[in-house]
PDB file of N, CA and C in Angstrom:
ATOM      1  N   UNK A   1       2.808 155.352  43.587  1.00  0.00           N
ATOM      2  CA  UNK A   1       3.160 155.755  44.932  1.00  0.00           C
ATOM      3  C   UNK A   1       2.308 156.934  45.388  1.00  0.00           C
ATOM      4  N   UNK A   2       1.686 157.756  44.278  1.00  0.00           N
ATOM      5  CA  UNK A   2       1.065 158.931  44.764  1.00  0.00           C
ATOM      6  C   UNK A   2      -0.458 158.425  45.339  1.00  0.00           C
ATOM      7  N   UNK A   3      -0.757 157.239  45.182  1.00  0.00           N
ATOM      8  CA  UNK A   3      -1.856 156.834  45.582  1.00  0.00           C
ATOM      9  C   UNK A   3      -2.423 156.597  46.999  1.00  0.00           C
ATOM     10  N   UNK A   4      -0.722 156.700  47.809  1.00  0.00           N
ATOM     11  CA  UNK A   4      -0.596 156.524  49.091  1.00  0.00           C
ATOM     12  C   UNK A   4      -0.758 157.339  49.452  1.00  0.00           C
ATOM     13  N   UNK A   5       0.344 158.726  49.223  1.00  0.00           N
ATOM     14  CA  UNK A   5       0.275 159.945  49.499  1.00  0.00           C
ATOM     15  C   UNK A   5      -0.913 161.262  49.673  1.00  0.00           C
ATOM     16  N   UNK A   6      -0.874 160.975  48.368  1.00  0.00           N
ATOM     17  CA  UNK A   6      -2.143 161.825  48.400  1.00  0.00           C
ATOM     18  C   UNK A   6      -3.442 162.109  49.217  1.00  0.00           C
ATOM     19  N   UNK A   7      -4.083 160.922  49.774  1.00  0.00           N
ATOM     20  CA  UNK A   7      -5.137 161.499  50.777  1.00  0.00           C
ATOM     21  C   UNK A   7      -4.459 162.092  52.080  1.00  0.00           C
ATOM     22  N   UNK A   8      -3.516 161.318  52.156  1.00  0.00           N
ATOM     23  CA  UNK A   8      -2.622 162.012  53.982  1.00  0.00           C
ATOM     24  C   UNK A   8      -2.314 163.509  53.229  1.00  0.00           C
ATOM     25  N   UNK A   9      -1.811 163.771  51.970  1.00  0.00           N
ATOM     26  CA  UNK A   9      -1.156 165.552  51.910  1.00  0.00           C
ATOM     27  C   UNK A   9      -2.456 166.179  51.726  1.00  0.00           C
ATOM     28  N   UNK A  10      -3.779 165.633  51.327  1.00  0.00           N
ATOM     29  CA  UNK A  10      -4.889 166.568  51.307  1.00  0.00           C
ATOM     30  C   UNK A  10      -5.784 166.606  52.858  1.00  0.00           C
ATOM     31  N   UNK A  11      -5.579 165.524  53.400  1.00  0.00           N
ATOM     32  CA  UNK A  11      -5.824 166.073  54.585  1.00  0.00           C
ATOM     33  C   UNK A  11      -5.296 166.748  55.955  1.00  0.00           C
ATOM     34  N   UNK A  12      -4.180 166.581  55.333  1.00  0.00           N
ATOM     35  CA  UNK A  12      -2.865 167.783  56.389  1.00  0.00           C
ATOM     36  C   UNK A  12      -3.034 169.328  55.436  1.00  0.00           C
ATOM     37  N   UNK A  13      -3.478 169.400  54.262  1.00  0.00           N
ATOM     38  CA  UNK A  13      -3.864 170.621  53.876  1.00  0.00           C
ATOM     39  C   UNK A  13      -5.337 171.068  54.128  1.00  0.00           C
ATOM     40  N   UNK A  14      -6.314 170.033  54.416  1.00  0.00           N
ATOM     41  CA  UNK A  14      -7.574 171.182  54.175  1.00  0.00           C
ATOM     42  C   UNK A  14      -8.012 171.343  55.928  1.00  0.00           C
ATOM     43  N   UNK A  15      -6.768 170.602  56.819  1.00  0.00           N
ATOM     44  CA  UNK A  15      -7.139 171.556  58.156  1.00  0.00           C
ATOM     45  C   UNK A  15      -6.068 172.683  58.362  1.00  0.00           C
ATOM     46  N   UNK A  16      -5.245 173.080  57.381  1.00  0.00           N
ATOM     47  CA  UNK A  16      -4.771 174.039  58.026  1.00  0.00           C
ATOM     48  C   UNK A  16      -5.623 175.179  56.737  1.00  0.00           C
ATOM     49  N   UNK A  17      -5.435 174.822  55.300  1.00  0.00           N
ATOM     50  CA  UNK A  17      -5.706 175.362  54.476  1.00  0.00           C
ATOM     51  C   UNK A  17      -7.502 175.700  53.776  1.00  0.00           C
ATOM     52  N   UNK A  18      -7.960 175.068  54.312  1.00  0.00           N
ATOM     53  CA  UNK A  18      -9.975 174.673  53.842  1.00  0.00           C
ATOM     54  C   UNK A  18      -9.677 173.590  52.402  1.00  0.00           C
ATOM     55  N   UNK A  19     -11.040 172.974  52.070  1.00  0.00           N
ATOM     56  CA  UNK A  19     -11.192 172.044  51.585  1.00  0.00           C
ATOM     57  C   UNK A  19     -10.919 172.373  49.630  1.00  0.00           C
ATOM     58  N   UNK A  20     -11.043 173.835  49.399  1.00  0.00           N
ATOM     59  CA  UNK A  20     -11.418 173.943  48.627  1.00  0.00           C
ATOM     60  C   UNK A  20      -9.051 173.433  47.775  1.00  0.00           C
ATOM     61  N   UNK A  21      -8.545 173.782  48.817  1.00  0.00           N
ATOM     62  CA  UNK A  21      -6.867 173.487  48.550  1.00  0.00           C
ATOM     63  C   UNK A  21      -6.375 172.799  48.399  1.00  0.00           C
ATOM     64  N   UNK A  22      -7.328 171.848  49.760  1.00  0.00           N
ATOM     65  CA  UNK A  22      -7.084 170.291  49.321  1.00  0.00           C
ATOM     66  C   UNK A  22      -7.320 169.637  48.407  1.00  0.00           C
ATOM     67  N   UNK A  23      -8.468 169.765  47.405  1.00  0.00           N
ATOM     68  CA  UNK A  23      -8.961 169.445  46.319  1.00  0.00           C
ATOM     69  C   UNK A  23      -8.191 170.395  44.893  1.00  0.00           C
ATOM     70  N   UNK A  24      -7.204 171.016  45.272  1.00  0.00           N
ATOM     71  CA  UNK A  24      -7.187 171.551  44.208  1.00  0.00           C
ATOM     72  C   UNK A  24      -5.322 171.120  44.180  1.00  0.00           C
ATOM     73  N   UNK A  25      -4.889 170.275  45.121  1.00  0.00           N
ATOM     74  CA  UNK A  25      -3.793 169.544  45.600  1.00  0.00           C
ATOM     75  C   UNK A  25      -3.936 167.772  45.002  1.00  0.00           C
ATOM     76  N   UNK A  26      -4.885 167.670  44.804  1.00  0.00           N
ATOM     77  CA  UNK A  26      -5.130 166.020  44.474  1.00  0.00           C
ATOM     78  C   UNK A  26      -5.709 166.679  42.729  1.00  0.00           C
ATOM     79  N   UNK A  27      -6.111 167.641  42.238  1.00  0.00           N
ATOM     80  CA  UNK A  27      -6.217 167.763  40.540  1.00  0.00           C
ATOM     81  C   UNK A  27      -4.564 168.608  40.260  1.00  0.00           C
ATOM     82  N   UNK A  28      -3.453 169.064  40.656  1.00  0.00           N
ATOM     83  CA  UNK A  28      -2.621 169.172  40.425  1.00  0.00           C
ATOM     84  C   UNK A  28      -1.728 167.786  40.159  1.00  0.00           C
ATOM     85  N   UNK A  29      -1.981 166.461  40.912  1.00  0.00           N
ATOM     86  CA  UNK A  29      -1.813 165.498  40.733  1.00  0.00           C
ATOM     87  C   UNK A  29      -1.731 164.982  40.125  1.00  0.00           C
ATOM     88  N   UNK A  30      -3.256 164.844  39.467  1.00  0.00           N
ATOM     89  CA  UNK A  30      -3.900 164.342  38.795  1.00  0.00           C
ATOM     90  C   UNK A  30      -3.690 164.452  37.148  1.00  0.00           C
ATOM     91  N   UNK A  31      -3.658 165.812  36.850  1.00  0.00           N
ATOM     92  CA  UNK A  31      -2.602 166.439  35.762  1.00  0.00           C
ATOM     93  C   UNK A  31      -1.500 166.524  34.783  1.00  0.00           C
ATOM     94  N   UNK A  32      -1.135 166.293  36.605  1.00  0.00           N
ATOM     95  CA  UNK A  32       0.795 165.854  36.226  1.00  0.00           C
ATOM     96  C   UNK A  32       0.811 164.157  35.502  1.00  0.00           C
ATOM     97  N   UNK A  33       0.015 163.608  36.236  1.00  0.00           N
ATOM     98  CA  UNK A  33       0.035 162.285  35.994  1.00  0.00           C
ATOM     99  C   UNK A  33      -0.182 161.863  34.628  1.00  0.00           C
ATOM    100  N   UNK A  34      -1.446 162.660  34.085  1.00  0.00           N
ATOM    101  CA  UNK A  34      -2.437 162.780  32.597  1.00  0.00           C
ATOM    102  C   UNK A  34      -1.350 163.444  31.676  1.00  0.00           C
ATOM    103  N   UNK A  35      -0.550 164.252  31.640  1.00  0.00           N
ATOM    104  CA  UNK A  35       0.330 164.708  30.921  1.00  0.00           C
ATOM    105  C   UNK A  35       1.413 163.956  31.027  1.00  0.00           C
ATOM    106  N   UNK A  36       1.892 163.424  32.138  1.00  0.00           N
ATOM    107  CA  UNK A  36       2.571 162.558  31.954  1.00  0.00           C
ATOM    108  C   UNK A  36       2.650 161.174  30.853  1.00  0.00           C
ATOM    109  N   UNK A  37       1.227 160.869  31.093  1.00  0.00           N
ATOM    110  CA  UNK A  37       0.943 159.790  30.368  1.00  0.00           C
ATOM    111  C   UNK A  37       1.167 160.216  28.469  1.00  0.00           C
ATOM    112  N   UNK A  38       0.886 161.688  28.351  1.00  0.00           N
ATOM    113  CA  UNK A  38       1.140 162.107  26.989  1.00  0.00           C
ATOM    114  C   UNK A  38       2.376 161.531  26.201  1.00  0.00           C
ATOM    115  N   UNK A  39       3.620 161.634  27.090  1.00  0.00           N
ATOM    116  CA  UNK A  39       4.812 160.958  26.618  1.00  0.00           C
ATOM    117  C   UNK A  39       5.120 159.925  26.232  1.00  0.00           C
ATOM    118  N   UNK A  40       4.004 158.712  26.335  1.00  0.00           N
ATOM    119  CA  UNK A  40       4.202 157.253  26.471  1.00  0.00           C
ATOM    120  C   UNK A  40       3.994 156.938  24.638  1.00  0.00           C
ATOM    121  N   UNK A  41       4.724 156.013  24.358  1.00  0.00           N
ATOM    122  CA  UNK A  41       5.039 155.822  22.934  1.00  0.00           C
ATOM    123  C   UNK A  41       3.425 155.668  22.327  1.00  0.00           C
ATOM    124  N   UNK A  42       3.137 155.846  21.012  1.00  0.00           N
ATOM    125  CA  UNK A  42       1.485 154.902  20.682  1.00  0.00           C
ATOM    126  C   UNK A  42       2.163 153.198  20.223  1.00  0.00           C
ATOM    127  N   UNK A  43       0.938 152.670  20.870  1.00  0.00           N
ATOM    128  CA  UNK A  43       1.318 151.392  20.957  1.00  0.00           C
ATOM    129  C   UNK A  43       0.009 150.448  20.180  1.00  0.00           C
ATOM    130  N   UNK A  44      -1.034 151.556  19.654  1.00  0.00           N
ATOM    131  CA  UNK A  44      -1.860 150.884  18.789  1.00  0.00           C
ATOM    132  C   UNK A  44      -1.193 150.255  17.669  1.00  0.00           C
ATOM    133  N   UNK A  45      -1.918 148.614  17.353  1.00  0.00           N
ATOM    134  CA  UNK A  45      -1.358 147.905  16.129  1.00  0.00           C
ATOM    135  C   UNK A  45      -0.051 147.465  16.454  1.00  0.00           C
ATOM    136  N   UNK A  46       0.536 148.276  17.277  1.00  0.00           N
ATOM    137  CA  UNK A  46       1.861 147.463  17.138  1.00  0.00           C
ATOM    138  C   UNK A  46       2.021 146.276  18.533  1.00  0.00           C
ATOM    139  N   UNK A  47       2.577 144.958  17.872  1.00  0.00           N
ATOM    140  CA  UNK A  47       2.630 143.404  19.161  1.00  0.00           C
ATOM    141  C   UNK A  47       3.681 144.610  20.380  1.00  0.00           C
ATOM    142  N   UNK A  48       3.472 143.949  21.579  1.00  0.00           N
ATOM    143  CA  UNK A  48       4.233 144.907  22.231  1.00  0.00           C
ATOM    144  C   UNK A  48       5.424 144.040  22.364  1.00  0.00           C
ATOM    145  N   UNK A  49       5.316 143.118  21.974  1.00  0.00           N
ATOM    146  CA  UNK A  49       6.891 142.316  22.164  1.00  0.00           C
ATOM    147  C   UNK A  49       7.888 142.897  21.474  1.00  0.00           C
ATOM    148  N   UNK A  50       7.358 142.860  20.011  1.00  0.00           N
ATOM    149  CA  UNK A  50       8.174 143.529  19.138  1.00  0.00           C
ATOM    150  C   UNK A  50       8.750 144.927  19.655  1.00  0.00           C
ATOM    151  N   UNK A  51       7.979 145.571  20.162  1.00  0.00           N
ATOM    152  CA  UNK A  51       8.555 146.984  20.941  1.00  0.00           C
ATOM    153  C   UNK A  51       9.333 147.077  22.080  1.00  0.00           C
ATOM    154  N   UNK A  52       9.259 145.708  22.716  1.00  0.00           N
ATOM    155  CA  UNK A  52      10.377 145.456  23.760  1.00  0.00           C
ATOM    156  C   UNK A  52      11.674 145.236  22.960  1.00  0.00           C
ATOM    157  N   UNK A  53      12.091 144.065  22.235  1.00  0.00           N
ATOM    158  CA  UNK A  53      13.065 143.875  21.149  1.00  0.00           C
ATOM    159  C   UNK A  53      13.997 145.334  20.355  1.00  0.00           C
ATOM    160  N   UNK A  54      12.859 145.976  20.465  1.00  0.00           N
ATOM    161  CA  UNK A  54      13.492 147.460  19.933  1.00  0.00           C
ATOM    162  C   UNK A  54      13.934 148.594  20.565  1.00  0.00           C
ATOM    163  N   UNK A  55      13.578 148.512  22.290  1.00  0.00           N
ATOM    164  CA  UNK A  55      14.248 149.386  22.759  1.00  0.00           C
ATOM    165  C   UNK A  55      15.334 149.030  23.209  1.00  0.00           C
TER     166      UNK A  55
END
């Protein structure tokens, strides 16, 4: 969903705010997202079926 968002909130920020805010509004994003992804189980080697069955 942030894929939508994101260019409309960086460009309602870099005319009130300059460009350098807006860009630093889409790597706060970006971040969250990448750390987010940290949480996700490892799924090397293992069938993923079998890992459906188990949760």
């Amino acid at each position: 969903m942030e894929q939508i968002f994101t260019p409309i909130l960086i460009a309602l920020i870099v005319t009130d705010y300059g460009l350098g805010s807006g860009i630093f509004l889409g790597l706060i994003f970006t971040l969250s997202v990448a750390i987010f992804i940290w949480t996700f189980p490892e799924t090397k080697g293992i069938e993923l079926g079998t890992l459906e069955k188990s949760s």
